[in-house]
PDB file of N, CA and C in Angstrom:
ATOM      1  N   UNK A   1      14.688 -46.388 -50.925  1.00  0.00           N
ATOM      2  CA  UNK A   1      14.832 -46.410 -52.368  1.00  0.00           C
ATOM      3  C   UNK A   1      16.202 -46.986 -52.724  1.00  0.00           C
ATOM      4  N   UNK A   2      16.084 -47.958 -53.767  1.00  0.00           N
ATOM      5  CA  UNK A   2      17.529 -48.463 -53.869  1.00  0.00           C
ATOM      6  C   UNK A   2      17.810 -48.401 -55.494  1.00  0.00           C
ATOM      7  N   UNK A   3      18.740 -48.033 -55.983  1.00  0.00           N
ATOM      8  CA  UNK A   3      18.977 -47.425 -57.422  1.00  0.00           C
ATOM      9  C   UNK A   3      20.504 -47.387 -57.982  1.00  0.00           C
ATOM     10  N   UNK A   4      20.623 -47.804 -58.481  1.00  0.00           N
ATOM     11  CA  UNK A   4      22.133 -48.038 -59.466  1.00  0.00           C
ATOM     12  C   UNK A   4      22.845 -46.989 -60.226  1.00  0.00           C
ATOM     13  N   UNK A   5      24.009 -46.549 -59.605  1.00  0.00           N
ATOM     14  CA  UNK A   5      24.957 -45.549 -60.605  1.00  0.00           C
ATOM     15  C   UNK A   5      26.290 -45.787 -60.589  1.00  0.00           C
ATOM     16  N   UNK A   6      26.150 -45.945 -61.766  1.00  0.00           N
ATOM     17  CA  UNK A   6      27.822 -46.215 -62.914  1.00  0.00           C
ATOM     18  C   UNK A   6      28.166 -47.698 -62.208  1.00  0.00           C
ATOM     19  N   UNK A   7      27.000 -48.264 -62.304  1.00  0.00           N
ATOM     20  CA  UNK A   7      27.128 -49.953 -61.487  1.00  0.00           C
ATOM     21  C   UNK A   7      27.199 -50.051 -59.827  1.00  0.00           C
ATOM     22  N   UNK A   8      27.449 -48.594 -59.034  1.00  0.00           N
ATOM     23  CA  UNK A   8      27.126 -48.533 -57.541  1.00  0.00           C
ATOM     24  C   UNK A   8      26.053 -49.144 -57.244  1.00  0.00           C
ATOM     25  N   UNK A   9      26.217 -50.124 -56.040  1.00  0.00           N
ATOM     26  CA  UNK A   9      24.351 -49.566 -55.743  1.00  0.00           C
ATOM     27  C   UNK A   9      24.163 -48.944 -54.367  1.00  0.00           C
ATOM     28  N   UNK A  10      23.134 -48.152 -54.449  1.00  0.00           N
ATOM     29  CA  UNK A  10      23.237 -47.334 -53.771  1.00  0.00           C
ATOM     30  C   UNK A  10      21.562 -47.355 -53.471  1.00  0.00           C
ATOM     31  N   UNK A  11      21.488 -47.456 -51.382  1.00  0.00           N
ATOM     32  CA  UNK A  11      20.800 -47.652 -50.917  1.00  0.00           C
ATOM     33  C   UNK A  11      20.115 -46.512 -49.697  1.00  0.00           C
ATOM     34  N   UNK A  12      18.868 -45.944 -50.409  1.00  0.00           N
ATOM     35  CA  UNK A  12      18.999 -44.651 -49.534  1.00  0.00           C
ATOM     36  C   UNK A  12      17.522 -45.386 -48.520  1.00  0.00           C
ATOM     37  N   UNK A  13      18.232 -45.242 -47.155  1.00  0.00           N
ATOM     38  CA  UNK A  13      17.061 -45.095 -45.994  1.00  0.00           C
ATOM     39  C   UNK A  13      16.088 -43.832 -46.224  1.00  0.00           C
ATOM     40  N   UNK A  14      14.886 -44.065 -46.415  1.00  0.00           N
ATOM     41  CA  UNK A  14      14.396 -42.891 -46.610  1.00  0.00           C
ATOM     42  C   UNK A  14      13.076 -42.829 -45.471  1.00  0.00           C
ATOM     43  N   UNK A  15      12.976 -43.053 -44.352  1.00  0.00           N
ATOM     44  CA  UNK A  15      12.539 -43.000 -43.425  1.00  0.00           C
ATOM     45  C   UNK A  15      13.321 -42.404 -42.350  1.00  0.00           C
ATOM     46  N   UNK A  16      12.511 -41.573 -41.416  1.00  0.00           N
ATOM     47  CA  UNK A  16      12.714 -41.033 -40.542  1.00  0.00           C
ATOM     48  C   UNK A  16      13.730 -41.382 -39.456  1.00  0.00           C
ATOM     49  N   UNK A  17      12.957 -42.539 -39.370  1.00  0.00           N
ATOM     50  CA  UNK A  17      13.810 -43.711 -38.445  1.00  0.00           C
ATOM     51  C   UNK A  17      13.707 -44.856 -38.876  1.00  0.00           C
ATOM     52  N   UNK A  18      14.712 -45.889 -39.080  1.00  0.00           N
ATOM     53  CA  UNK A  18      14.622 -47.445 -39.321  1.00  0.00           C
ATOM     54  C   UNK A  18      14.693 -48.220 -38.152  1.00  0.00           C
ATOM     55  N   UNK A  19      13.310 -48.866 -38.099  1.00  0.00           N
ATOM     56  CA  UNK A  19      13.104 -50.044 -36.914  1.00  0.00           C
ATOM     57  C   UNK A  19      12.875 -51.361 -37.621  1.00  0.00           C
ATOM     58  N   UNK A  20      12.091 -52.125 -36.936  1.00  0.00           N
ATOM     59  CA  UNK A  20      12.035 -53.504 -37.642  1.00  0.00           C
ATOM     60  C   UNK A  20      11.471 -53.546 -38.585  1.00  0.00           C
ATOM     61  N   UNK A  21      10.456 -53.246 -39.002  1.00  0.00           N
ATOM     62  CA  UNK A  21       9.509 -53.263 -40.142  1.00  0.00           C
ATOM     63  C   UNK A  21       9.999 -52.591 -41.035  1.00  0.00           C
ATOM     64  N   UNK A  22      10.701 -51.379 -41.219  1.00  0.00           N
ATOM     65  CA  UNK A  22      11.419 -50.534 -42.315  1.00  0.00           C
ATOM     66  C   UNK A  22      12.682 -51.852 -42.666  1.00  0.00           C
ATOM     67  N   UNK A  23      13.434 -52.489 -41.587  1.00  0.00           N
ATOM     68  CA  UNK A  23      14.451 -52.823 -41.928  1.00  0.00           C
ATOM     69  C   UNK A  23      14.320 -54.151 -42.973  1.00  0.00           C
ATOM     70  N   UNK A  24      13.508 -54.412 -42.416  1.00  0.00           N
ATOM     71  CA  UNK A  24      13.112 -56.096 -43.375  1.00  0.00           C
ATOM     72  C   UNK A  24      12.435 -55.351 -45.207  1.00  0.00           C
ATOM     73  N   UNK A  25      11.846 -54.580 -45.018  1.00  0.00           N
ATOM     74  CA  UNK A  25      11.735 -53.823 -46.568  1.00  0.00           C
ATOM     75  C   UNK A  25      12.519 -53.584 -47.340  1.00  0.00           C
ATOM     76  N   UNK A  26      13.445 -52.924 -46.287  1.00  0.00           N
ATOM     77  CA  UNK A  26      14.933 -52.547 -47.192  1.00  0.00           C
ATOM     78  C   UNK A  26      15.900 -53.506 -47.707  1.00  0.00           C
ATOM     79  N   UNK A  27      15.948 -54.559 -46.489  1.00  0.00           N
ATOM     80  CA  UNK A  27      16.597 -55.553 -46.806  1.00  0.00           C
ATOM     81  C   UNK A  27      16.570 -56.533 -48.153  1.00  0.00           C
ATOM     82  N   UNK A  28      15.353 -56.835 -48.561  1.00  0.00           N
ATOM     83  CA  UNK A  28      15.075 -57.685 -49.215  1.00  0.00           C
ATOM     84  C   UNK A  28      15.596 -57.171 -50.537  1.00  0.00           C
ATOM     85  N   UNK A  29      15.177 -55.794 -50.847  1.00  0.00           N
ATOM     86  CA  UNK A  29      15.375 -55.431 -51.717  1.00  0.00           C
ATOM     87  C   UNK A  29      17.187 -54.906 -51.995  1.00  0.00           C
ATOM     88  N   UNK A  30      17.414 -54.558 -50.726  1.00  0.00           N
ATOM     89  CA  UNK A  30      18.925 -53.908 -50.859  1.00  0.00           C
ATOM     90  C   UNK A  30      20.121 -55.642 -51.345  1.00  0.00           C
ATOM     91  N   UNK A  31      19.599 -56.645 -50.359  1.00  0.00           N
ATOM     92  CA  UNK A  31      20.269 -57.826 -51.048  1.00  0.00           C
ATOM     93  C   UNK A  31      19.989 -57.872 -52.517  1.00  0.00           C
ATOM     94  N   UNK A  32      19.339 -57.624 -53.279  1.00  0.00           N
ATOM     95  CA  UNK A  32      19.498 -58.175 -54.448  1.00  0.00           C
ATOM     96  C   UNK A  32      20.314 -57.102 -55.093  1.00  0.00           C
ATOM     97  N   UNK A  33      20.271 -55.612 -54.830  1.00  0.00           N
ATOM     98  CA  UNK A  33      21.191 -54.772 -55.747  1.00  0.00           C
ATOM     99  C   UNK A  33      22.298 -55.285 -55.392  1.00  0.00           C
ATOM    100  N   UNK A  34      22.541 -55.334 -54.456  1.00  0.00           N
ATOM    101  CA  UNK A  34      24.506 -55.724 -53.980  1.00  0.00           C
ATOM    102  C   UNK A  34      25.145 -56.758 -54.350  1.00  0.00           C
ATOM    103  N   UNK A  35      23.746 -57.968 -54.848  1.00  0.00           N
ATOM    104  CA  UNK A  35      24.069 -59.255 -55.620  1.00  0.00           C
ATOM    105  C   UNK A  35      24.375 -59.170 -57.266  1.00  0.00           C
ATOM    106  N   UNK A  36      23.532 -58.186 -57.558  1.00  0.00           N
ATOM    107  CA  UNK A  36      23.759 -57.493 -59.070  1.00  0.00           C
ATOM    108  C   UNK A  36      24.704 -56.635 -59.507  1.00  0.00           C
ATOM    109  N   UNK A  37      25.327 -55.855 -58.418  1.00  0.00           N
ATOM    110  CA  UNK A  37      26.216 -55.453 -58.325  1.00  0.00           C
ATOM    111  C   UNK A  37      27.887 -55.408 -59.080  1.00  0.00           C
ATOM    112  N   UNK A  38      28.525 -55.231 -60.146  1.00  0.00           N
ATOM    113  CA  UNK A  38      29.881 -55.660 -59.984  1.00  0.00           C
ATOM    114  C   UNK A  38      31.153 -55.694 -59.080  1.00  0.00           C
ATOM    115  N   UNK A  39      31.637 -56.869 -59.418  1.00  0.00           N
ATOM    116  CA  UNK A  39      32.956 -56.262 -58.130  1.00  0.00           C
ATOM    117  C   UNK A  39      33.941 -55.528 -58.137  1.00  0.00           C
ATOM    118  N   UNK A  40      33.770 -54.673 -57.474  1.00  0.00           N
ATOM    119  CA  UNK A  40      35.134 -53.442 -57.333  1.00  0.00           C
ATOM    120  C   UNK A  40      34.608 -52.346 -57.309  1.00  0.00           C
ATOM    121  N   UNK A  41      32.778 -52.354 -57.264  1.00  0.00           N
ATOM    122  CA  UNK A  41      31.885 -51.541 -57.264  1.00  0.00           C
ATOM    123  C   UNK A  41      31.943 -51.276 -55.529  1.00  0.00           C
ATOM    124  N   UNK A  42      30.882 -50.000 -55.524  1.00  0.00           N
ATOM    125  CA  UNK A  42      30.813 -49.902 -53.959  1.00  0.00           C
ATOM    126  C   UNK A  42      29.018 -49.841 -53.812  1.00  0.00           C
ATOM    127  N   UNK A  43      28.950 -50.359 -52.634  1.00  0.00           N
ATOM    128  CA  UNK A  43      27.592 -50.499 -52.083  1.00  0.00           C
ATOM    129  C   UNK A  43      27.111 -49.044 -50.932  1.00  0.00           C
ATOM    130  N   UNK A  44      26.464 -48.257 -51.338  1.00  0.00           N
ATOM    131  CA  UNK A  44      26.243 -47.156 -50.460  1.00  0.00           C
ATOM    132  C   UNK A  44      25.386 -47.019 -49.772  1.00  0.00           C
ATOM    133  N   UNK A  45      25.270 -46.759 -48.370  1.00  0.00           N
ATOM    134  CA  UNK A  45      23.678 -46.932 -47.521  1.00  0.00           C
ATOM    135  C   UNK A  45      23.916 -45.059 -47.206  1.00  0.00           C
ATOM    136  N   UNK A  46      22.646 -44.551 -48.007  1.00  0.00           N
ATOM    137  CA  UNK A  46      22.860 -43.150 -47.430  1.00  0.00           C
ATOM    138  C   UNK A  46      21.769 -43.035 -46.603  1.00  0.00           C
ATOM    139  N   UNK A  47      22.394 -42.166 -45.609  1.00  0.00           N
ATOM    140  CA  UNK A  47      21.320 -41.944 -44.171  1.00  0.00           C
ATOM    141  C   UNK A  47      21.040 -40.355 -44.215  1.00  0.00           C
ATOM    142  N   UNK A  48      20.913 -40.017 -45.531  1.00  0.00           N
ATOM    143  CA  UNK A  48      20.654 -38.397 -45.563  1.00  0.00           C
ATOM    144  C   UNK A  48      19.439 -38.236 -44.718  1.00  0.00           C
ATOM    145  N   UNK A  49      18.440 -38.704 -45.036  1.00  0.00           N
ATOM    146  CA  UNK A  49      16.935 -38.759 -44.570  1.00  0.00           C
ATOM    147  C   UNK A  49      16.584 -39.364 -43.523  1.00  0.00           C
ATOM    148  N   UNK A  50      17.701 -39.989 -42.937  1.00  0.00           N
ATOM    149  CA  UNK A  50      17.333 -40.905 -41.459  1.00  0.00           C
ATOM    150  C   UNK A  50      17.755 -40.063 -40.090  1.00  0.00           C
ATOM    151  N   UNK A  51      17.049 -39.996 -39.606  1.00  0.00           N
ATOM    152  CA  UNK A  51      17.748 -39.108 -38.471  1.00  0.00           C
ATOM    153  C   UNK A  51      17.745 -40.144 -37.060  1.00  0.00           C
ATOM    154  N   UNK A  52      17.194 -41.469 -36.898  1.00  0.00           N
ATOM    155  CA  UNK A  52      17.707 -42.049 -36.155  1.00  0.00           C
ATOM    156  C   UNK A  52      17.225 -44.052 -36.492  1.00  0.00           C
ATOM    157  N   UNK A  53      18.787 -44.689 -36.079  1.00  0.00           N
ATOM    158  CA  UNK A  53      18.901 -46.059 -36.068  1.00  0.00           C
ATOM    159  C   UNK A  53      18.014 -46.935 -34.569  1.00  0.00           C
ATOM    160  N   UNK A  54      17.090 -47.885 -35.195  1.00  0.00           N
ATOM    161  CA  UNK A  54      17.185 -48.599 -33.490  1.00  0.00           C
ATOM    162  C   UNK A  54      17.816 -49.859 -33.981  1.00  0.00           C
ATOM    163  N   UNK A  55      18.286 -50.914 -32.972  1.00  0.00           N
ATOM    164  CA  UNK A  55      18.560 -51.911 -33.057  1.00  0.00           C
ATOM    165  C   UNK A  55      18.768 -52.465 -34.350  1.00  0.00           C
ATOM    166  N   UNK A  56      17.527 -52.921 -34.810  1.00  0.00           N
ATOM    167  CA  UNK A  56      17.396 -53.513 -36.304  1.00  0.00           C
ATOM    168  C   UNK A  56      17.965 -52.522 -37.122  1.00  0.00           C
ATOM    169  N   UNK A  57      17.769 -51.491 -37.588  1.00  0.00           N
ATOM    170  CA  UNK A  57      18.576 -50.517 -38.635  1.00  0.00           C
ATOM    171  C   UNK A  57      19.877 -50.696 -38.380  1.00  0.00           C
ATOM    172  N   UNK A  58      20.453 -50.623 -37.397  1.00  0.00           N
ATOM    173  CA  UNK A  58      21.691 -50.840 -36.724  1.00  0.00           C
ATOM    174  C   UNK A  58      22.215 -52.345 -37.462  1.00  0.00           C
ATOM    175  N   UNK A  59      21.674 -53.464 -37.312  1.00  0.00           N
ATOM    176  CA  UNK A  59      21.844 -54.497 -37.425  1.00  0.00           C
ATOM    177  C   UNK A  59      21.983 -54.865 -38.917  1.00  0.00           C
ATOM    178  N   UNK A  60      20.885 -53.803 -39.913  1.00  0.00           N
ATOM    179  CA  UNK A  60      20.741 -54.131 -41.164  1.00  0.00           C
ATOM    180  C   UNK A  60      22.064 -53.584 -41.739  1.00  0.00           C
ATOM    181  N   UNK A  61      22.455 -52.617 -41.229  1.00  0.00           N
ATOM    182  CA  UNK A  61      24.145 -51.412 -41.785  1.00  0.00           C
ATOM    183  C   UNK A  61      25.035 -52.911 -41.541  1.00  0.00           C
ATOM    184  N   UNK A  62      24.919 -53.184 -40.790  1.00  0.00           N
ATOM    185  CA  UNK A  62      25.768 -54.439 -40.261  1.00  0.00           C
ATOM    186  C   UNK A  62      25.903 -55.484 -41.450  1.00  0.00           C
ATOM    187  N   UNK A  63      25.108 -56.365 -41.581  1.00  0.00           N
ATOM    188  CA  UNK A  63      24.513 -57.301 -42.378  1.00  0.00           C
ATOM    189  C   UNK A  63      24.787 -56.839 -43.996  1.00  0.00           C
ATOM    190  N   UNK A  64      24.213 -55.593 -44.300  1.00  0.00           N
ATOM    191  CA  UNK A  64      24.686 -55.391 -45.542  1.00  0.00           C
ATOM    192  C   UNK A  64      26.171 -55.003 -45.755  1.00  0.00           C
ATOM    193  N   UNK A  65      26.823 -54.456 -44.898  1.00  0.00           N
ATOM    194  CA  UNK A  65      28.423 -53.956 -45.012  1.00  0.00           C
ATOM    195  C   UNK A  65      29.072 -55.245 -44.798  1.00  0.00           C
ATOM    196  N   UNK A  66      28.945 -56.432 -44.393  1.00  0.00           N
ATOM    197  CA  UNK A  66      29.396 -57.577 -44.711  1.00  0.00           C
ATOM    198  C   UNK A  66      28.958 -58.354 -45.868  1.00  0.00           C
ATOM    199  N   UNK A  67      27.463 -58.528 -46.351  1.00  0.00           N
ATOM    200  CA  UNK A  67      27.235 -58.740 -47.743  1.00  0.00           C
ATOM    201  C   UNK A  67      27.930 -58.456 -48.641  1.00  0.00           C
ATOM    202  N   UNK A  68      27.755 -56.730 -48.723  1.00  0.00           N
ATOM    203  CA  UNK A  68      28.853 -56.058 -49.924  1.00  0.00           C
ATOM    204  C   UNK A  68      30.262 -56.603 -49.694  1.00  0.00           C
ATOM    205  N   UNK A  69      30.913 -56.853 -48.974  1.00  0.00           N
ATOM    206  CA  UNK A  69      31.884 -57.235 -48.780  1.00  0.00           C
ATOM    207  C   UNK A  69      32.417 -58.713 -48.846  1.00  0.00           C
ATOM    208  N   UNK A  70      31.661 -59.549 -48.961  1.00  0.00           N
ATOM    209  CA  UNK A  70      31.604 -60.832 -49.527  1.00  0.00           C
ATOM    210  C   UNK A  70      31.366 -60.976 -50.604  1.00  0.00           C
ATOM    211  N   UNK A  71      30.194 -60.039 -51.504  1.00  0.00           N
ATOM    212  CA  UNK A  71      30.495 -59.967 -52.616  1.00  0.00           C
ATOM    213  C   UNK A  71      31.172 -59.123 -53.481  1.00  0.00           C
ATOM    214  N   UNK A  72      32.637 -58.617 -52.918  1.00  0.00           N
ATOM    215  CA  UNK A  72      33.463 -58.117 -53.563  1.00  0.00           C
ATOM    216  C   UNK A  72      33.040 -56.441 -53.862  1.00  0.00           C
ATOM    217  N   UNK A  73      32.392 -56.081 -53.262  1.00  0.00           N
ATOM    218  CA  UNK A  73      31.770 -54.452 -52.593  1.00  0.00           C
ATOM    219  C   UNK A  73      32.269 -53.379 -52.352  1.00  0.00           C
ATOM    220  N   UNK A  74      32.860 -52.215 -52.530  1.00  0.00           N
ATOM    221  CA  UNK A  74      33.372 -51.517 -50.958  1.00  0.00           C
ATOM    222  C   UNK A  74      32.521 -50.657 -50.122  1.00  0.00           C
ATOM    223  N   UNK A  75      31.988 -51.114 -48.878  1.00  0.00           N
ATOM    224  CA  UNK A  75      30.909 -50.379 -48.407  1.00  0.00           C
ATOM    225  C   UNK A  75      31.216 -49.387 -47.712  1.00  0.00           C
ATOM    226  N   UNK A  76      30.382 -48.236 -48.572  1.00  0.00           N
ATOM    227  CA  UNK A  76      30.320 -46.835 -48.085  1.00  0.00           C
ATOM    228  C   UNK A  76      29.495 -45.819 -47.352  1.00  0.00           C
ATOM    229  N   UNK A  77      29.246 -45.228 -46.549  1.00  0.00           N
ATOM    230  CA  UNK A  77      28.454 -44.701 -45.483  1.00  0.00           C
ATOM    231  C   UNK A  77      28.323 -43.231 -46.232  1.00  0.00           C
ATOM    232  N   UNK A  78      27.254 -42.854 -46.356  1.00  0.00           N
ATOM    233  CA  UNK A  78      26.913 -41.278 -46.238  1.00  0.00           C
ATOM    234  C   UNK A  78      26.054 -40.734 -45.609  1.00  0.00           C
ATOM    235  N   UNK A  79      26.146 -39.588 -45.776  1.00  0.00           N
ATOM    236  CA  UNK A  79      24.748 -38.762 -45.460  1.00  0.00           C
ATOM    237  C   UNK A  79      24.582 -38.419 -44.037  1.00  0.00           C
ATOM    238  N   UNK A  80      25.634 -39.458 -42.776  1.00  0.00           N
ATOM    239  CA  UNK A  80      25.276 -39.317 -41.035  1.00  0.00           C
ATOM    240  C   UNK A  80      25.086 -37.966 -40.573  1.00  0.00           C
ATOM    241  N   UNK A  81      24.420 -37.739 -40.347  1.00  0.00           N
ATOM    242  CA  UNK A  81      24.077 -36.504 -38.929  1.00  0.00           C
ATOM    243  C   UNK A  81      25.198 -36.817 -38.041  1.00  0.00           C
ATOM    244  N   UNK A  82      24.631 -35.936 -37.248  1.00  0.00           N
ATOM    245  CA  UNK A  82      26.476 -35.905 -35.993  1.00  0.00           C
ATOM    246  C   UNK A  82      25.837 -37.404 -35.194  1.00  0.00           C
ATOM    247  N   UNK A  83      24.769 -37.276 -34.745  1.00  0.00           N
ATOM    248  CA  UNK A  83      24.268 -38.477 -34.067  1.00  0.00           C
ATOM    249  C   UNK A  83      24.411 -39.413 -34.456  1.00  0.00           C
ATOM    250  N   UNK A  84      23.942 -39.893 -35.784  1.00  0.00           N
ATOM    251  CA  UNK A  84      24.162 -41.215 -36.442  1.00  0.00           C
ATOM    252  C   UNK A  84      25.919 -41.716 -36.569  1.00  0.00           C
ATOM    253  N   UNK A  85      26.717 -40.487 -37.153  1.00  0.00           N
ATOM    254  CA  UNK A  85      28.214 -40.612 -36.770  1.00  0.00           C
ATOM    255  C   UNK A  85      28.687 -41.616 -35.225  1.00  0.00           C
ATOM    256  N   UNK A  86      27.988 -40.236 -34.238  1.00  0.00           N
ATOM    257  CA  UNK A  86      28.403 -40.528 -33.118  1.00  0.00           C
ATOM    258  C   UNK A  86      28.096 -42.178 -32.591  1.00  0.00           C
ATOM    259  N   UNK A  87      27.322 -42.544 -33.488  1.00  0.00           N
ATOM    260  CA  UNK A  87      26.834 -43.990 -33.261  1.00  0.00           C
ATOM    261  C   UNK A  87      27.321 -45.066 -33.536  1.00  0.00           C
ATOM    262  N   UNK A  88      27.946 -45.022 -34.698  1.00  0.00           N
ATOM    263  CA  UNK A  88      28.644 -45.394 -35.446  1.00  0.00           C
ATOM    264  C   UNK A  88      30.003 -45.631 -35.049  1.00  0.00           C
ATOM    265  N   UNK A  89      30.611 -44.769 -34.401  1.00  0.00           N
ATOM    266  CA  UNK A  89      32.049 -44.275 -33.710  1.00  0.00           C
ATOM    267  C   UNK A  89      31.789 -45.140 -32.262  1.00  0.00           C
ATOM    268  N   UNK A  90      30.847 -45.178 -31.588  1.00  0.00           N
ATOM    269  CA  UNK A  90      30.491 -45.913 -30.434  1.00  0.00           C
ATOM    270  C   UNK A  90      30.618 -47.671 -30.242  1.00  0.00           C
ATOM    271  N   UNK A  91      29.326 -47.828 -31.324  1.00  0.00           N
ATOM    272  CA  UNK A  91      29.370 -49.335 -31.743  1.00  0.00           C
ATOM    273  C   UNK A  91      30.457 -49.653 -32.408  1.00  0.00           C
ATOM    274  N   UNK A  92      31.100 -48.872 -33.004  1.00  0.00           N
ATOM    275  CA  UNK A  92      32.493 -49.327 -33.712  1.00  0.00           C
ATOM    276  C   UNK A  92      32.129 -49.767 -35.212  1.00  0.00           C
ATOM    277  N   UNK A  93      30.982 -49.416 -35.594  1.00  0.00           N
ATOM    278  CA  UNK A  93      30.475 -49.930 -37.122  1.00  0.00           C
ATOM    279  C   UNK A  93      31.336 -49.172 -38.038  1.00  0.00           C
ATOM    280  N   UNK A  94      31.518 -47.752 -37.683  1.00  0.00           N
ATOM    281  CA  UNK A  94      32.374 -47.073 -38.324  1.00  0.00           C
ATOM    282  C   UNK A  94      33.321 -47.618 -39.507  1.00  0.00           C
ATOM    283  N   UNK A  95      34.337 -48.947 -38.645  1.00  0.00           N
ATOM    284  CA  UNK A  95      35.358 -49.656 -38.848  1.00  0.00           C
ATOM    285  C   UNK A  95      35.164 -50.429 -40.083  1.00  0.00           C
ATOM    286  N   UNK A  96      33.665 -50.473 -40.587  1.00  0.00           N
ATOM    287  CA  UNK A  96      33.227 -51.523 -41.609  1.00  0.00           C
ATOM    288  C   UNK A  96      32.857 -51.021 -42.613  1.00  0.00           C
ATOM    289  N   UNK A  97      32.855 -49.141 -42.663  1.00  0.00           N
ATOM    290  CA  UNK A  97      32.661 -48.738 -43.637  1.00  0.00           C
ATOM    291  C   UNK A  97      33.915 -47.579 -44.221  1.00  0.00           C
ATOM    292  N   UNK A  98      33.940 -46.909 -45.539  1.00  0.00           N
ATOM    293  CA  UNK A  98      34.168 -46.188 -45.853  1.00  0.00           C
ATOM    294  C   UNK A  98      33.229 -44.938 -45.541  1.00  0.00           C
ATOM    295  N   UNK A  99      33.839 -43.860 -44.889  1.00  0.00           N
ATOM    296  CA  UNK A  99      32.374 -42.900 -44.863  1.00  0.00           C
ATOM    297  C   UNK A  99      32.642 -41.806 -46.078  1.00  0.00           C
ATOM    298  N   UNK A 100      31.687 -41.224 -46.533  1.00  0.00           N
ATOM    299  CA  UNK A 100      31.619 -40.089 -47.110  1.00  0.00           C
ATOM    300  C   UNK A 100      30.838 -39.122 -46.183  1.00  0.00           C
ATOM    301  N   UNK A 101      32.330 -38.513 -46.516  1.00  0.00           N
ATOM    302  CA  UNK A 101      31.782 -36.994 -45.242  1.00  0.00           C
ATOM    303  C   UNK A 101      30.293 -35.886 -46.141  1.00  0.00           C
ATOM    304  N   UNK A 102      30.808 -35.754 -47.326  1.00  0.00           N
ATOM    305  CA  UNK A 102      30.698 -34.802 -48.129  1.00  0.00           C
ATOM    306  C   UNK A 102      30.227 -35.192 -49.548  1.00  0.00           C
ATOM    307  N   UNK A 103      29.295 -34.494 -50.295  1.00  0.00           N
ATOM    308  CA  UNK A 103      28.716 -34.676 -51.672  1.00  0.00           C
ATOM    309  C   UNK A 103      29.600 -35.510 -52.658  1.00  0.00           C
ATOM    310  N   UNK A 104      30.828 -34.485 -51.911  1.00  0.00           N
ATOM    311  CA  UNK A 104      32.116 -34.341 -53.473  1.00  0.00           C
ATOM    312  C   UNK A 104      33.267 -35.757 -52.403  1.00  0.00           C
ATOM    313  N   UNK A 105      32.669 -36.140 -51.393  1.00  0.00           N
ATOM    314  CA  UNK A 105      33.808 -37.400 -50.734  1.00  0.00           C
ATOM    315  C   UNK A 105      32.868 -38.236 -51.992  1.00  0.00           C
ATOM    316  N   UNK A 106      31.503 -38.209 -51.356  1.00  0.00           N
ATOM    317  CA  UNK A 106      30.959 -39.659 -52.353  1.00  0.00           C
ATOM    318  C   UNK A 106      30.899 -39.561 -53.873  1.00  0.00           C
ATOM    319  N   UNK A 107      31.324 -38.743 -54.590  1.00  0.00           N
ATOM    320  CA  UNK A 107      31.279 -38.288 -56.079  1.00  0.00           C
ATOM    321  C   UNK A 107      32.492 -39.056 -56.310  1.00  0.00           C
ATOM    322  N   UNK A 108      33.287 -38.506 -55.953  1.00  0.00           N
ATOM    323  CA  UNK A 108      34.625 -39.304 -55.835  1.00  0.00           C
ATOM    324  C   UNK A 108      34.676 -40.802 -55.770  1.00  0.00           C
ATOM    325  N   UNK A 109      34.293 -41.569 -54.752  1.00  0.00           N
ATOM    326  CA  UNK A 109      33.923 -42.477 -54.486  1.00  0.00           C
ATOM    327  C   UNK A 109      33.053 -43.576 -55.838  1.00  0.00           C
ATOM    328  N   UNK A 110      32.233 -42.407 -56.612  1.00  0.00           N
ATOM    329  CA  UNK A 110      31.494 -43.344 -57.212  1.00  0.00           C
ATOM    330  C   UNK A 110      31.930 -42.818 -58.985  1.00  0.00           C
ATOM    331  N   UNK A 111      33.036 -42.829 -59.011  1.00  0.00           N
ATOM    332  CA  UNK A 111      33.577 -42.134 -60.744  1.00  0.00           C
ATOM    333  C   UNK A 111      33.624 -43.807 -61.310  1.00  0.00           C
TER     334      UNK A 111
END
């Protein structure tokens, strides 16, 4: 589901797991909020509902945290489980986002 607040956009994985076929769904649609987007806005991929990345999901966090960021974005991470963290911290994707630990990190984040 991808949905706009106070000009954020904000992109929630809402599958279990994102593989190839989830990722190309999301995609299509998540490029155009981040294009509609203003700049100085932040782009949010929340993984409340995802409890695990393969490859392609992996690849799409990728792809969009450089999008938002070309178009003037700041991309923000929420919602990780310890696993998805730990994944994150591994591959080093970490480095490309802002994370929100907490309800009130990303509230903050999106005033």
């Amino acid at each position: 589901m991808i949905r706009q607040r106070n000009s954020h956009a904000i992109i929630r994985f809402d599958s279990n797991t994102i593989g190839a076929r989830e990722a190309a769904i999301i995609a299509e649609e998540a490029y155009k909020a981040i294009d509609a987007a203003p700049r100085g806005k932040c782009m949010v991929i929340d993984l409340s509902r995802c409890q695990s990345l393969s490859s392609m999901g992996l690849g799409l966090c990728v792809t969009l945290a450089n999008r938002a960021s070309e178009t003037g974005l700041r991309p923000v991470v929420a919602g990780m489980n310890v696993q998805l963290a730990e994944l994150f911290r591994l591959m080093r994707i970490d480095r490309m986002f802002t994370t929100a630990t907490s309800t009130a990190d990303l509230e903050r984040l999106l005033l």
